[in-house]
Every structure is written in structure tokens, then in C-alpha cells.
C-alpha atoms as a PDB file:
ATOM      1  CA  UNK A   1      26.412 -21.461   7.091  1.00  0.00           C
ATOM      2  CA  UNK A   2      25.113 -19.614  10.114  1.00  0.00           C
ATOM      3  CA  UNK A   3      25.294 -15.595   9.633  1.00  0.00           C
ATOM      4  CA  UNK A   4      27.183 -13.587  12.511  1.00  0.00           C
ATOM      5  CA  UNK A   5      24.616 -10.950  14.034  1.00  0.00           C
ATOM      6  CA  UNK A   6      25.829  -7.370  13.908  1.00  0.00           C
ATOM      7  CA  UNK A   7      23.794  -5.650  16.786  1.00  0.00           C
ATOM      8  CA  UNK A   8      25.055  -2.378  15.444  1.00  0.00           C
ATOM      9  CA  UNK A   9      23.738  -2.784  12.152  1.00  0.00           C
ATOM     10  CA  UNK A  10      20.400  -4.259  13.813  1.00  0.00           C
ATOM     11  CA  UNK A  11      20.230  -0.857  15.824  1.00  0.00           C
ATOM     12  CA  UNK A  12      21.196   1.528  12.553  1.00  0.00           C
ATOM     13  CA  UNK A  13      19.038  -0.785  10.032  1.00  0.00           C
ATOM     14  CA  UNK A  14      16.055  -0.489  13.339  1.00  0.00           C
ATOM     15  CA  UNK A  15      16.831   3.661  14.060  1.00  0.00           C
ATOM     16  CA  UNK A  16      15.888   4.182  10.175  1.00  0.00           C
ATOM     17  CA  UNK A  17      13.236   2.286   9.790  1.00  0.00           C
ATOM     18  CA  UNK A  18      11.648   3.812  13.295  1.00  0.00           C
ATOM     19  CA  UNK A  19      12.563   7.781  11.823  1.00  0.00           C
ATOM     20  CA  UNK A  20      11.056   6.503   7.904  1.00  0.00           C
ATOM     21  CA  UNK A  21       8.096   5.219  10.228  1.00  0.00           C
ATOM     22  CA  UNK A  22       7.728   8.386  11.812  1.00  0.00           C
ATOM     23  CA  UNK A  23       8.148  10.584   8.526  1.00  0.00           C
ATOM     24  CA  UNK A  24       5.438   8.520   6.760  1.00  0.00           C
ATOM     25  CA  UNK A  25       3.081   9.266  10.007  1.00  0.00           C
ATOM     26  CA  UNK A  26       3.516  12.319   9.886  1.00  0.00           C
ATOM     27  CA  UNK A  27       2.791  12.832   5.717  1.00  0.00           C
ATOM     28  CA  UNK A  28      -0.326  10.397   6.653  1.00  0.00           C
ATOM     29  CA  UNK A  29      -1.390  13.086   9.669  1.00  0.00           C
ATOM     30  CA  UNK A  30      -0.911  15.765   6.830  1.00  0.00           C
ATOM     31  CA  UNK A  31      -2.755  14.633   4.072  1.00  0.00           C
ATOM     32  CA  UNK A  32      -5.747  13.296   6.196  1.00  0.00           C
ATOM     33  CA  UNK A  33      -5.911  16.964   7.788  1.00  0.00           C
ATOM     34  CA  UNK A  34      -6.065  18.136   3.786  1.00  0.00           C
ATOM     35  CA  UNK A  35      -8.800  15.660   3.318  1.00  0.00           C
ATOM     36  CA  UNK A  36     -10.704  16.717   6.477  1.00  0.00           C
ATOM     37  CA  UNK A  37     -10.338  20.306   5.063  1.00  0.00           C
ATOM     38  CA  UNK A  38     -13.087  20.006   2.157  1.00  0.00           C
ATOM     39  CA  UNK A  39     -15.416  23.331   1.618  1.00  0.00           C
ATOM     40  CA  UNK A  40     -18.477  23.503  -1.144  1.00  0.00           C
ATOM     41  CA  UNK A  41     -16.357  26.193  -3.910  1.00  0.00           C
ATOM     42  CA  UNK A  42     -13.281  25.295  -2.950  1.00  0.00           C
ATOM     43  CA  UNK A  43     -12.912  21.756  -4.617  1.00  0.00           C
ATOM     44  CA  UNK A  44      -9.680  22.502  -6.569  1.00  0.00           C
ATOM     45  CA  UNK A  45      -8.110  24.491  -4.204  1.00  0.00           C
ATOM     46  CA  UNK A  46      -9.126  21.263  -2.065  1.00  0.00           C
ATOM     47  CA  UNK A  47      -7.969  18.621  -4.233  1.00  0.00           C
ATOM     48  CA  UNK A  48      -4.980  20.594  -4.987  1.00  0.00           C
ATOM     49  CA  UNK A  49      -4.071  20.317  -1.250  1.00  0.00           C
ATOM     50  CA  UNK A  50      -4.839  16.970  -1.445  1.00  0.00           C
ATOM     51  CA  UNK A  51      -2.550  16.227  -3.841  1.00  0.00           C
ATOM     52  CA  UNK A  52       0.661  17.938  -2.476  1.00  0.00           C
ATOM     53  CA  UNK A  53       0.256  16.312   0.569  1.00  0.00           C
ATOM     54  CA  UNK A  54      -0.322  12.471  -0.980  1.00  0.00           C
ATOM     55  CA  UNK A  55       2.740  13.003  -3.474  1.00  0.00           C
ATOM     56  CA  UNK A  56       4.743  13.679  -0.304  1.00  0.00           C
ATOM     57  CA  UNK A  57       3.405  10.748   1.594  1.00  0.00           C
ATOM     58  CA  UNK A  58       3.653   8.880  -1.868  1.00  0.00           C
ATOM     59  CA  UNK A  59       7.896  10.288  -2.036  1.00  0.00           C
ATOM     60  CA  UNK A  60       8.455   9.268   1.798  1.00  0.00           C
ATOM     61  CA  UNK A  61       6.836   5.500   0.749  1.00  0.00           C
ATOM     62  CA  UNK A  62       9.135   5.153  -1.904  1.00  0.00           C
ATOM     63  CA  UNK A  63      12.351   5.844   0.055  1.00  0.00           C
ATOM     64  CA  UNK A  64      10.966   3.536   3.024  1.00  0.00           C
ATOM     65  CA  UNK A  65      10.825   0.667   0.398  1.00  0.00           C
ATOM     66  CA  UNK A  66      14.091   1.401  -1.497  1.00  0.00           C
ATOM     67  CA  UNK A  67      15.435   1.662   2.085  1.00  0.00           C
ATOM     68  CA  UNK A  68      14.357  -1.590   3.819  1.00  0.00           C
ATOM     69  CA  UNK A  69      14.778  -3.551   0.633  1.00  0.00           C
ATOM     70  CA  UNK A  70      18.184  -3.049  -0.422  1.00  0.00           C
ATOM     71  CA  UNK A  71      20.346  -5.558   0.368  1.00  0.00           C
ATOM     72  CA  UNK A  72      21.849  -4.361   3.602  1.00  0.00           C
ATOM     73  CA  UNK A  73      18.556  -3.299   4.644  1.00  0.00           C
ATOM     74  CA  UNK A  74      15.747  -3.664   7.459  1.00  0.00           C
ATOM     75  CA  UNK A  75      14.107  -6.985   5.597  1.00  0.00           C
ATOM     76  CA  UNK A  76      17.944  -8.548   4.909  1.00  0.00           C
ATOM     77  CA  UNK A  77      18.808  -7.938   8.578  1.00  0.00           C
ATOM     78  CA  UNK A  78      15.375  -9.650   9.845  1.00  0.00           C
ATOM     79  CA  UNK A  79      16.052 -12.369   7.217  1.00  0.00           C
ATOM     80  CA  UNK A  80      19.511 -12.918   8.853  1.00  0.00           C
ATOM     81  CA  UNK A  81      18.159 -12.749  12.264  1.00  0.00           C
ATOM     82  CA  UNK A  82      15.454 -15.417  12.171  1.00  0.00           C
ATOM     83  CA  UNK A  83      17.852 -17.518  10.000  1.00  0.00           C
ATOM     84  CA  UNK A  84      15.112 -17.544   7.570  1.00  0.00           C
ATOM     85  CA  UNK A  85      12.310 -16.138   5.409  1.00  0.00           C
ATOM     86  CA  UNK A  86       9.291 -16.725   6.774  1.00  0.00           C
ATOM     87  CA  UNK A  87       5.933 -15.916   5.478  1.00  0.00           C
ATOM     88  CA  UNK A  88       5.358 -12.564   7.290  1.00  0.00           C
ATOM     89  CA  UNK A  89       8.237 -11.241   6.119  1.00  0.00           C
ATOM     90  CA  UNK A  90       7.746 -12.315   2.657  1.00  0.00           C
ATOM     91  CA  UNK A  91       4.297 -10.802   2.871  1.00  0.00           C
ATOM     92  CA  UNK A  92       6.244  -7.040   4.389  1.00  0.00           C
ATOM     93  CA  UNK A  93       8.305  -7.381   0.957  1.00  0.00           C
ATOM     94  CA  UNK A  94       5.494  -8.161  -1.054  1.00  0.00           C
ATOM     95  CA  UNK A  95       3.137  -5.552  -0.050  1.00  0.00           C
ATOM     96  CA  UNK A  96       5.429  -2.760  -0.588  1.00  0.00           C
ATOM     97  CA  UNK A  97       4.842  -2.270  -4.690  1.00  0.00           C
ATOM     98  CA  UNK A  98       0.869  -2.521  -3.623  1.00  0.00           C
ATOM     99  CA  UNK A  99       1.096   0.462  -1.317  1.00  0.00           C
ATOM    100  CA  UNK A 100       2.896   2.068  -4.001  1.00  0.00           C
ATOM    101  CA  UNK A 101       0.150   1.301  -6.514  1.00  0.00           C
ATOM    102  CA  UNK A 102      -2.423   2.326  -4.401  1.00  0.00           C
ATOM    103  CA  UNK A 103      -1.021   5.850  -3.350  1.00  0.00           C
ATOM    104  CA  UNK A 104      -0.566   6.007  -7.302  1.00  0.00           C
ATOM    105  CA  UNK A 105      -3.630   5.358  -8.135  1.00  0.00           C
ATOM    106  CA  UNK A 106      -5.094   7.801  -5.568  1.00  0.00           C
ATOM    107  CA  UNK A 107      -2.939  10.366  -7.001  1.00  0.00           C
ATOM    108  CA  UNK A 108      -4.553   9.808 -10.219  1.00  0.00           C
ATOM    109  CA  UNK A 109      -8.196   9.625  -9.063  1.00  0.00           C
ATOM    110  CA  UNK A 110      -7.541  12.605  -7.152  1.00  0.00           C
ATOM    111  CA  UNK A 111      -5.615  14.588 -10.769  1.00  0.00           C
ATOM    112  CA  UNK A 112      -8.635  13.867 -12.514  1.00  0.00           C
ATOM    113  CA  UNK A 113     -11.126  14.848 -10.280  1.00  0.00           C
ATOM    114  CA  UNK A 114      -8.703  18.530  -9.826  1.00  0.00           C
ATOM    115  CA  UNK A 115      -9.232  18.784 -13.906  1.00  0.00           C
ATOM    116  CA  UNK A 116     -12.845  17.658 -14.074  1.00  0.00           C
ATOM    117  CA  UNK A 117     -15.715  19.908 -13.549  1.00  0.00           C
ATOM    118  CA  UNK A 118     -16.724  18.386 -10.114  1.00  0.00           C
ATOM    119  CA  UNK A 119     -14.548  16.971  -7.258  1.00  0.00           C
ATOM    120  CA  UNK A 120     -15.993  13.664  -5.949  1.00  0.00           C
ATOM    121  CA  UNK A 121     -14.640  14.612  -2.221  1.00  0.00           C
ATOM    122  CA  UNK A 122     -16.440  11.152  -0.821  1.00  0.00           C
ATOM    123  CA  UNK A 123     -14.406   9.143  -2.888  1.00  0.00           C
ATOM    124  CA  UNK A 124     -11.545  10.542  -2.473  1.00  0.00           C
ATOM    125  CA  UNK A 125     -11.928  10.614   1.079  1.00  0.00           C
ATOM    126  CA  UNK A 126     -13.129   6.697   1.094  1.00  0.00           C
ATOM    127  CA  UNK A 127     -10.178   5.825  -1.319  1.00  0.00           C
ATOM    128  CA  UNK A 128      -7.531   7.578   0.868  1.00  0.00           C
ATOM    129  CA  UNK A 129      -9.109   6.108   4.422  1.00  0.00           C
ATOM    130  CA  UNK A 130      -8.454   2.835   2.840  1.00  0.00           C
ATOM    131  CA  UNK A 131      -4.791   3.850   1.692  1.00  0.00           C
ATOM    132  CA  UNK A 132      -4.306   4.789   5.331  1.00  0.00           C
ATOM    133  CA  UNK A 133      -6.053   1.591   6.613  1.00  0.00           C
ATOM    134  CA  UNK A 134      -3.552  -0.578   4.407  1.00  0.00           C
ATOM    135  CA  UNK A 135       0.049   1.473   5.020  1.00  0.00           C
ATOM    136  CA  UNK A 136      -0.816   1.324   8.918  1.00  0.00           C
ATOM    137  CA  UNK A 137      -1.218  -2.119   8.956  1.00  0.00           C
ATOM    138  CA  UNK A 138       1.986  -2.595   7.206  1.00  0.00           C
ATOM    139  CA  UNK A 139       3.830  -0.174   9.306  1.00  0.00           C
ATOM    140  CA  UNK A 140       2.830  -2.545  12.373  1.00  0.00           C
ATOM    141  CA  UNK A 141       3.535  -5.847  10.492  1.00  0.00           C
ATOM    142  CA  UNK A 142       7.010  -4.055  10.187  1.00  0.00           C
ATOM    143  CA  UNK A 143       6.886  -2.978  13.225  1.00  0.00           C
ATOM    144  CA  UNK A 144       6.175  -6.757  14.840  1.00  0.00           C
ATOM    145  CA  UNK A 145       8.728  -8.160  12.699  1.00  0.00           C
ATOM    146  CA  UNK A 146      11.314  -5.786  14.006  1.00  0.00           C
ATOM    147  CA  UNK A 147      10.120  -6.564  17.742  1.00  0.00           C
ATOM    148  CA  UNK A 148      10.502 -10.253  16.862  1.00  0.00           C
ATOM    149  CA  UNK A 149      13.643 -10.482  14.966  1.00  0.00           C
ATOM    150  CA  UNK A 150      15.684  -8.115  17.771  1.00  0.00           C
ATOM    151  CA  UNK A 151      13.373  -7.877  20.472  1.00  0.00           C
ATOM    152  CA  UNK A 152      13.209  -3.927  19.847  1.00  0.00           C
ATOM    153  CA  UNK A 153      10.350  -1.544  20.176  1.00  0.00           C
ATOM    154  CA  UNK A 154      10.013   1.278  17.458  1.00  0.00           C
ATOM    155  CA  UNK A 155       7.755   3.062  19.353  1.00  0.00           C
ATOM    156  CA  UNK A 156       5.625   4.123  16.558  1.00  0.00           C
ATOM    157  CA  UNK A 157       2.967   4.115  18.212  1.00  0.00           C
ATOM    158  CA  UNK A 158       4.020   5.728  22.188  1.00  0.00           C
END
């Protein structure tokens, strides 16, 4: 049985997604300015930086995900707009718990480089380009899917 579309839903579902986007763009501006910031004899102070601004980024993440995944969510009203599941879509809600892993297990590489006597700042700084890398590609997966589904522009990227 065919599923009514609710274009106000589409719009609220679409509005929160585009302000999470935004949130999460601006934690990911944040943290790569902490990164940028790293000074020989400051390592800790560094890495301590680091950190506050990744478990932000990591807390925004988290509340995207819960968000778009709950059943009267962003992926539920895609789903119910194409009429089906198709594979990018199932790849947007399987991708979610890696980004989650990865910002985790930056947060832990960067914790135990903080405690250790020497901060590795290059791989910290490799390990969080590539966290970036991965969360803006899925932001603009979600993005396209969004576009698709209701022929709306987030403007994430304007």
C-alpha cells in the first residue's frame, strides 16, 4: 500500500537535518582550527584542545544519527518518498555507527597521546583529516539523497 507524502513533515524532517548539517560543520571547522593550532611545548595543552573540540563534533554526530534514524526521521521520510530502500540509502544508514567508531577511536588515540610522554601531532592530524574526509562525504550522500527524494537543496554547501 502506497504511503501518502506529508510535504510538511518532508520540510521539518529536511530543516533539521540542514541545521544538524550545519552544527556538525561548524564542530568540524572547530576542531580542524585546534588541529592547525599545534606548537613544540605545548602538546597537551594542544591535544587537550583537540579533544574538547572532537567530543563536541563526536556529541553533535550522535544526535544527527539518533535524529535521522528514528522512525519518523530524515531516512524513514526518504524511504517513503522513493517508495523504497535503495542502496544509497541503505549505505547513509549503514555508515552512521562507522563515523561514530571512527570519531571514537580518534578520541582515544588522541587521550593517549594527552597522557603519554610525547604527542604524535602527525597522526593525529592524518587520523582526523581522514575523519573529516569520511563525515563530508556522508553529509553530501545525505545531502543528494535529500535533493533526490524531495527535490530540496540543503544548502550545506552555499
Amino acid at each position: 500500500m502506497k504511503k501518502l507524502r506529508d510535504a510538511g513533515k518532508e520540510k521539518e524532517v529536511v530543516d533539521i537535518t540542514s541545521n544538524e548539517h550545519a552544527a556538525i560543520l561548524a564542530a568540524q571547522h572547530k576542531l580542524e582550527s585546534a588541529v592547525a593550532l599545534a606548537a613544540i611545548g605545548r602538546e597537551r595543552e594542544w591535544a587537550g584542545n583537540v579533544l574538547k573540540e572532537l567530543r563536541r563534533l563526536r556529541e553533535l554526530l550522535s544526535l544527527h544519527c539518533r535524529s535521522v534514524e528514528k522512525p519518523d526521521g530524515l531516512l524513514s521520510e526518504i524511504q517513503n518518498a522513493m517508495l523504497s530502500v535503495n542502496e544509497r540509502l541503505t549505505q547513509a544508514r549503514e555508515y552512521h555507527p562507522k563515523l561514530l567508531k571512527d570519531c571514537d577511536d580518534l578520541l582515544a588515540l588522541v587521550e593517549i597521546h594527552k597522557e603519554a610522554d610525547s604527542v604524535s601531532i602527525k597522526e593525529i592530524r592524518k587520523m582526523t583529516a581522514l575523519v573529516m574526509m569520511d563525515l563530508r562525504h556522508h553529509q553530501a550522500c545525505e545531502a543528494d539523497l535529500i535533493f533526490e527524494a524531495f527535490e530540496r537543496d540543503v544548502g550545506l554547501f552555499d
